[in-house]
N, C-alpha and C. Protein backbone atom coordinates (compact mmCIF):
# COMPACT_ATOMS: atom_id res chain seq x y z
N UNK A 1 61.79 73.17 26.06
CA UNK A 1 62.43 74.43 25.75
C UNK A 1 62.59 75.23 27.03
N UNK A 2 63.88 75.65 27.40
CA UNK A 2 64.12 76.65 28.53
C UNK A 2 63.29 78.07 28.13
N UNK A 3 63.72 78.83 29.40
CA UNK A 3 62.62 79.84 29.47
C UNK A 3 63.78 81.25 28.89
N UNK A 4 63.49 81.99 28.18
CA UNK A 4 64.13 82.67 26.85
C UNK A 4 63.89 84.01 27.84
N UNK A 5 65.14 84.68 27.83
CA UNK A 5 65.25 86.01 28.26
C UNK A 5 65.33 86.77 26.90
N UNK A 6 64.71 88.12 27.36
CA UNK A 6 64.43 88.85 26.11
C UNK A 6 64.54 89.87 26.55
N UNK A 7 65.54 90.80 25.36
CA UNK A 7 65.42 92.02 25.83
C UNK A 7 64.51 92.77 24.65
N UNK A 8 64.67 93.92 24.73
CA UNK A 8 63.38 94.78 23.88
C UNK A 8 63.20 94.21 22.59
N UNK A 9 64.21 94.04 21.84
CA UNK A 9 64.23 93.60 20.18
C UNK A 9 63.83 92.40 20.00
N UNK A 10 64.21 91.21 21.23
CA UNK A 10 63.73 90.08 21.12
C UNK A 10 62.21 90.41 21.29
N UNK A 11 61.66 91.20 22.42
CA UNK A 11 60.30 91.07 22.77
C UNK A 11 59.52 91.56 21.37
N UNK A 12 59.78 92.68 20.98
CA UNK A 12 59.05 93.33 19.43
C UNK A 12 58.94 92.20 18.58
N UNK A 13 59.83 91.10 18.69
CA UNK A 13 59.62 90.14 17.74
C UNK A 13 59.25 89.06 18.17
N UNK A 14 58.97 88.47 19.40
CA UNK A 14 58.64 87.36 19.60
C UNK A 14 57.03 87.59 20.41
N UNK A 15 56.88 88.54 21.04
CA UNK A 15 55.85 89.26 21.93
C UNK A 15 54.78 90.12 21.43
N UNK A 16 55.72 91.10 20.97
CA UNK A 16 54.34 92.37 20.66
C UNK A 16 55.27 93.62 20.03
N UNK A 17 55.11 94.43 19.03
CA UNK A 17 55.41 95.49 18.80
C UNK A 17 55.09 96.39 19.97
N UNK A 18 55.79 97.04 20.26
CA UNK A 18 55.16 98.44 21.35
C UNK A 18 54.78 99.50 20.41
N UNK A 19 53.52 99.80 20.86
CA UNK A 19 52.63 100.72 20.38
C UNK A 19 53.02 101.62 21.44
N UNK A 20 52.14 102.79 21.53
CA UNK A 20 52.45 104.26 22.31
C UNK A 20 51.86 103.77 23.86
N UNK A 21 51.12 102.92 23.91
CA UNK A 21 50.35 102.69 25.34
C UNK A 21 49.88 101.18 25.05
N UNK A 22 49.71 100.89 26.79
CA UNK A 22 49.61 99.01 26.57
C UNK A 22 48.12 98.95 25.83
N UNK A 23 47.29 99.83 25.71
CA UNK A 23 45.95 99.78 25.40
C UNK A 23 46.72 99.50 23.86
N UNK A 24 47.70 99.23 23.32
CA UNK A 24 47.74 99.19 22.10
C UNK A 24 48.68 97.89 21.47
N UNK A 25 48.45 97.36 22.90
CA UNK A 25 49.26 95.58 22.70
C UNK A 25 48.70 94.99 21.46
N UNK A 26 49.79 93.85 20.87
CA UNK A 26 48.98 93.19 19.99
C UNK A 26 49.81 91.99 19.82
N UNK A 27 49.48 91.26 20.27
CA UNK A 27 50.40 90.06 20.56
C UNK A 27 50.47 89.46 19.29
N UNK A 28 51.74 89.29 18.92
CA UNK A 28 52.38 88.16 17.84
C UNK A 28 52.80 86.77 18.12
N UNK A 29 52.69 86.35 19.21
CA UNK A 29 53.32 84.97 19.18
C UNK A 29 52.17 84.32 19.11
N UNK A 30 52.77 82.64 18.37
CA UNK A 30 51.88 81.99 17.68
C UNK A 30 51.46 80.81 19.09
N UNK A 31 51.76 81.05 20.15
CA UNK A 31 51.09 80.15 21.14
C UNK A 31 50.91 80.95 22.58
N UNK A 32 50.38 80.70 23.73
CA UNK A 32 49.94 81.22 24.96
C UNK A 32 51.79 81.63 25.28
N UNK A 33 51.82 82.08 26.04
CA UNK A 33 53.21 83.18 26.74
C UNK A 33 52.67 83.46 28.41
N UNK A 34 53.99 82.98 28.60
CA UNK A 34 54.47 83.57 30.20
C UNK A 34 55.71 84.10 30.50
N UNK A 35 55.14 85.56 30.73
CA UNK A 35 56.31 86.40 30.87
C UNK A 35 56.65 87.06 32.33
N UNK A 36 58.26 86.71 32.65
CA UNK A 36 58.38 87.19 34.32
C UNK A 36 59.11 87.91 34.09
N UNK A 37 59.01 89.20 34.76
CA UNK A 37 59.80 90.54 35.15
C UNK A 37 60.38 90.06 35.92
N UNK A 38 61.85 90.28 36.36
CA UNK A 38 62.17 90.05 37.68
C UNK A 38 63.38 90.49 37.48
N UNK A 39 64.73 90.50 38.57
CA UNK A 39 65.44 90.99 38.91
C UNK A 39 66.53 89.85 39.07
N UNK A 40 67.93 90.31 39.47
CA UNK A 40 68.96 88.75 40.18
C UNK A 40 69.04 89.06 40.89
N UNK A 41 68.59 90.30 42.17
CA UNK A 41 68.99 90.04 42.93
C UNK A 41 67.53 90.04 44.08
N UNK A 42 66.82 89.80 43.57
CA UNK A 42 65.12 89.59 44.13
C UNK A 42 64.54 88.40 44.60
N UNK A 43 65.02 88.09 45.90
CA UNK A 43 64.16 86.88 46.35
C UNK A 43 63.33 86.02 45.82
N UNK A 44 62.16 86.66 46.06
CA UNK A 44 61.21 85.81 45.30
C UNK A 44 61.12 85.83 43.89
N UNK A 45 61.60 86.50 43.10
CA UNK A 45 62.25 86.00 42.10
C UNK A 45 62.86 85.05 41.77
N UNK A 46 64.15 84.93 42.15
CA UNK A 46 64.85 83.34 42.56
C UNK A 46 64.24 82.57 43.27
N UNK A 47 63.03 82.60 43.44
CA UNK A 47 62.15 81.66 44.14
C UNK A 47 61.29 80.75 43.15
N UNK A 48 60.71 81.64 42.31
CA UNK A 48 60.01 81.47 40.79
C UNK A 48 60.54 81.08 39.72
N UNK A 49 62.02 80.98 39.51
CA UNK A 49 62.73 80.99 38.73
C UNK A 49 62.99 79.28 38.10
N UNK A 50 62.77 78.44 39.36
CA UNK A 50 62.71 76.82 38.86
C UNK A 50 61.53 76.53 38.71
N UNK A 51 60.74 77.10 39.14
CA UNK A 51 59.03 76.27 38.62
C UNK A 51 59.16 76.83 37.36
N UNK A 52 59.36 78.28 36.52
CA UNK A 52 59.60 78.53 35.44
C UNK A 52 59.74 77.78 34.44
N UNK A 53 61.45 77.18 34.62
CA UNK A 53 62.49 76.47 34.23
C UNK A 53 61.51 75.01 33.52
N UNK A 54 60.91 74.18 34.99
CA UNK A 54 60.51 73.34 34.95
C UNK A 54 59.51 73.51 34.10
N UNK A 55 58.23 74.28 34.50
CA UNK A 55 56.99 74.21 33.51
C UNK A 55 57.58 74.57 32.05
N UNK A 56 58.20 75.13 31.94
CA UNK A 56 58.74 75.63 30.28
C UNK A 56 59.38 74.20 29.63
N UNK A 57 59.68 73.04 30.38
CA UNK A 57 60.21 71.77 30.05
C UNK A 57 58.94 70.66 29.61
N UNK A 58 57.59 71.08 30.69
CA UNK A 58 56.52 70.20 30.61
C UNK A 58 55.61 70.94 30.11
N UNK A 59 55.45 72.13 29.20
CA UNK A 59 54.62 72.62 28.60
C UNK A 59 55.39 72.91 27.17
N UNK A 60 56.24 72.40 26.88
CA UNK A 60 57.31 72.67 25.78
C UNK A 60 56.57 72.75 24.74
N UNK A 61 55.88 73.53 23.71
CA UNK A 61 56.08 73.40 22.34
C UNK A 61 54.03 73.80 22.26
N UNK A 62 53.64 73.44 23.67
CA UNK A 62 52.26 74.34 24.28
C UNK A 62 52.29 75.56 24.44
N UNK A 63 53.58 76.39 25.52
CA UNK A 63 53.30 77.76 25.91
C UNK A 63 54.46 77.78 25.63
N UNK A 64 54.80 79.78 25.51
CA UNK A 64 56.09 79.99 25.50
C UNK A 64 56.53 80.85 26.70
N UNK A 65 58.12 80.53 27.41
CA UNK A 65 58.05 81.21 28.54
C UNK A 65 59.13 82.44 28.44
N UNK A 66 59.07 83.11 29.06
CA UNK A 66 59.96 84.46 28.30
C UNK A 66 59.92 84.93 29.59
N UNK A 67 61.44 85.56 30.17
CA UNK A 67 62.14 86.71 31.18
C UNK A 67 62.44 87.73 31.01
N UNK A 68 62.14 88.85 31.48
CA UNK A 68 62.19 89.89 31.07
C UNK A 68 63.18 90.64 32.49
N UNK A 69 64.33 90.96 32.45
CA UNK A 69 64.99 91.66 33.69
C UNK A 69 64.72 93.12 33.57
N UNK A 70 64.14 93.61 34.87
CA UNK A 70 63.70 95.12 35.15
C UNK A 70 64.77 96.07 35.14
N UNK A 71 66.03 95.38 35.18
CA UNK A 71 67.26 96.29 35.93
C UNK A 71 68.00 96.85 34.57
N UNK A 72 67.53 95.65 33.27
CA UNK A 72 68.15 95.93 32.11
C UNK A 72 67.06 96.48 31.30
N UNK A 73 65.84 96.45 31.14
CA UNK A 73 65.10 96.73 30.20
C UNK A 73 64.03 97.23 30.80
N UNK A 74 64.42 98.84 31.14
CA UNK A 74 63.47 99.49 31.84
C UNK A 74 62.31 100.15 30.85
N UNK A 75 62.78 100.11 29.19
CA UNK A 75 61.45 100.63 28.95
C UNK A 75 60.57 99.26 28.43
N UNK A 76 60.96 98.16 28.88
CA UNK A 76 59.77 97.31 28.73
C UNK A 76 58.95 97.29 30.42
N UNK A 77 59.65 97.50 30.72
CA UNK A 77 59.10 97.47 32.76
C UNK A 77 58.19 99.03 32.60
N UNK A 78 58.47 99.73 32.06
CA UNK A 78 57.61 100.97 32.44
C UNK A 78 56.81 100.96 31.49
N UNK A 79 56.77 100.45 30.11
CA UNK A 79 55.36 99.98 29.35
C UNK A 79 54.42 99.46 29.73
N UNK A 80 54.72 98.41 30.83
CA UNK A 80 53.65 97.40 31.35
C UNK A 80 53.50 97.73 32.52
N UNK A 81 54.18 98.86 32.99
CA UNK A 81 53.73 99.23 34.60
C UNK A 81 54.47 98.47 35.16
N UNK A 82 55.55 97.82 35.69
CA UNK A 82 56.25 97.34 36.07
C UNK A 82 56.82 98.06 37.88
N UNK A 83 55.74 97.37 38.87
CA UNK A 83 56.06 98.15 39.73
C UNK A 83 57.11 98.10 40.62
N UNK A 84 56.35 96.36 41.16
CA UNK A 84 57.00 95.35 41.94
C UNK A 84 57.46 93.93 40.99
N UNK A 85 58.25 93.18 41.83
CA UNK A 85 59.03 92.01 41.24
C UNK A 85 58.63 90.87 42.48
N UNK A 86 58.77 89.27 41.83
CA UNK A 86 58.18 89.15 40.26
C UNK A 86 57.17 90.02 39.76
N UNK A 87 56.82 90.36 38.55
CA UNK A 87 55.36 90.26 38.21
C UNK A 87 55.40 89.23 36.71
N UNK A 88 54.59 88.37 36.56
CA UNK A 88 53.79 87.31 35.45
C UNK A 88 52.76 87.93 35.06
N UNK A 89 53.52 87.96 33.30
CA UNK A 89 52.09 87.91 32.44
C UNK A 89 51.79 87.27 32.02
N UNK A 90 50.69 86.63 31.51
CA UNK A 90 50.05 85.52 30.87
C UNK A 90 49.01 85.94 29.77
N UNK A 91 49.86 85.39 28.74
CA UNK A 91 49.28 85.99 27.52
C UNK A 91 48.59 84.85 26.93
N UNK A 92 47.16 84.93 26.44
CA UNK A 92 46.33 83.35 26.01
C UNK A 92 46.96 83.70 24.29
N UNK A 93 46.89 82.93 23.52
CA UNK A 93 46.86 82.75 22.11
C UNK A 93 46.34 84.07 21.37
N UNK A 94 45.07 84.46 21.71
CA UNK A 94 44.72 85.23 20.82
C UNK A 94 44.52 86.74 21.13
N UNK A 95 45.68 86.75 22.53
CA UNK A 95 46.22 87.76 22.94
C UNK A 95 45.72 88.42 24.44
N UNK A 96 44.96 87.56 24.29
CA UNK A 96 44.44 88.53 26.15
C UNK A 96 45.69 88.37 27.25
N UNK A 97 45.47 89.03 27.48
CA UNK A 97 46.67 89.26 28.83
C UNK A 97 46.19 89.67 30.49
N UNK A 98 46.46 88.50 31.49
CA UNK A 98 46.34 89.06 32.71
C UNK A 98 47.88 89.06 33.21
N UNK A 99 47.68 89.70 34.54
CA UNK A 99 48.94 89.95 35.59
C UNK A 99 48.76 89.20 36.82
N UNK A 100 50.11 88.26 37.42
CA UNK A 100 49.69 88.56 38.84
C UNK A 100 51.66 89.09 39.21
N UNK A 101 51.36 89.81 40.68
CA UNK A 101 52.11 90.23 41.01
C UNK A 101 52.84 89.45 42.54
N UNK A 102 53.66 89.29 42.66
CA UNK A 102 54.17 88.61 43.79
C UNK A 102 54.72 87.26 42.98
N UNK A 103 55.25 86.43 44.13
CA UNK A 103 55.76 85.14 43.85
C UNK A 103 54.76 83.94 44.01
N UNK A 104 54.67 82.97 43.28
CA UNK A 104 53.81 81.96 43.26
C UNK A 104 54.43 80.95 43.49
N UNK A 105 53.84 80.11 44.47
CA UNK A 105 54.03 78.38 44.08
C UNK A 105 54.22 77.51 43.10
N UNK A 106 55.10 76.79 42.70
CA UNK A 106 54.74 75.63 41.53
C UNK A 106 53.58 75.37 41.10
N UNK A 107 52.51 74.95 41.69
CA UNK A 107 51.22 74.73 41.79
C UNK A 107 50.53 75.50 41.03
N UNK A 108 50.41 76.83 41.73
CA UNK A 108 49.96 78.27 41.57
C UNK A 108 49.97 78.35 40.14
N UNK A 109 51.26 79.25 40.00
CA UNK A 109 51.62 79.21 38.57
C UNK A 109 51.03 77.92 37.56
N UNK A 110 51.07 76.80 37.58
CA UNK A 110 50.72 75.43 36.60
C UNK A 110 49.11 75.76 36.75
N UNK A 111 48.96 76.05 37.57
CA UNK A 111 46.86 76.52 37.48
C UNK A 111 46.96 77.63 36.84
N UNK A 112 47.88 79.06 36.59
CA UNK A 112 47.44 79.94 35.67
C UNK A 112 47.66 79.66 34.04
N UNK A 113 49.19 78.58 34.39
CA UNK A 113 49.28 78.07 32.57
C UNK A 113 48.23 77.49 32.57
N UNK A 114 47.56 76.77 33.02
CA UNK A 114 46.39 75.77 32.71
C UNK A 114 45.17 76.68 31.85
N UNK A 115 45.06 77.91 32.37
CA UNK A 115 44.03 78.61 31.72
C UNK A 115 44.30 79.53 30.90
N UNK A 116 45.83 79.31 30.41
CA UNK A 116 46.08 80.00 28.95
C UNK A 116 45.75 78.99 27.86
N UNK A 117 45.38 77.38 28.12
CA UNK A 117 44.88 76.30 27.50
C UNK A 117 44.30 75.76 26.72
């Protein structure tokens, strides 16, 4: 499965209802999630953008991968604090969520899906 851009209505339904503050996340999807903020016209963005592609092909039907563009869907970028680009969230199953910020390696990234696992 390719990696699914979402804008707000998709995210409420595939992600999380937005509550008033992130302290009030509550994740709905029925498997681990990786979600990238990013931009088209952001370097390292388009840097991240095929390891994405790829892991969303070799983790198919394990994690789900979801894009989120900052330039179009600013009140999902300012819900989550959305400072800098990329930023990856990684959401485990039963909803915990970390961040990292910057661009990652192929590698990199496949060691953080590994521990949504």
């Amino acid at each position: 499965m390719a990696t699914i851009r979402l804008t707000k209505e998709q995210f409420v339904k595939r992600v999380s209802k937005l509550g008033s503050s992130i302290s009030d996340f509550k994740f709905v999807g029925a498997r681990p999630a990786v979600i990238d903020f990013y931009a088209d016209w952001c370097g390292p963005c388009n840097m991240v953008a095929p390891f994405m592609e790829d892991l969303s092909k070799e983790y198919d039907e394990k994690v789900d991968f979801y894009k989120v563009n900052v330039d179009e869907e600013n009140e999902l970028s300012a819900y989550f604090g959305i400072r800098s680009i990329p930023t990856l969230l990684f959401i485990t199953a039963d909803g915990k969520m970390s961040r990292h910020t910057g661009a990652l390696l192929r590698e990199q990234l496949k060691n953080e899906i590994k521990k949504l696992l």
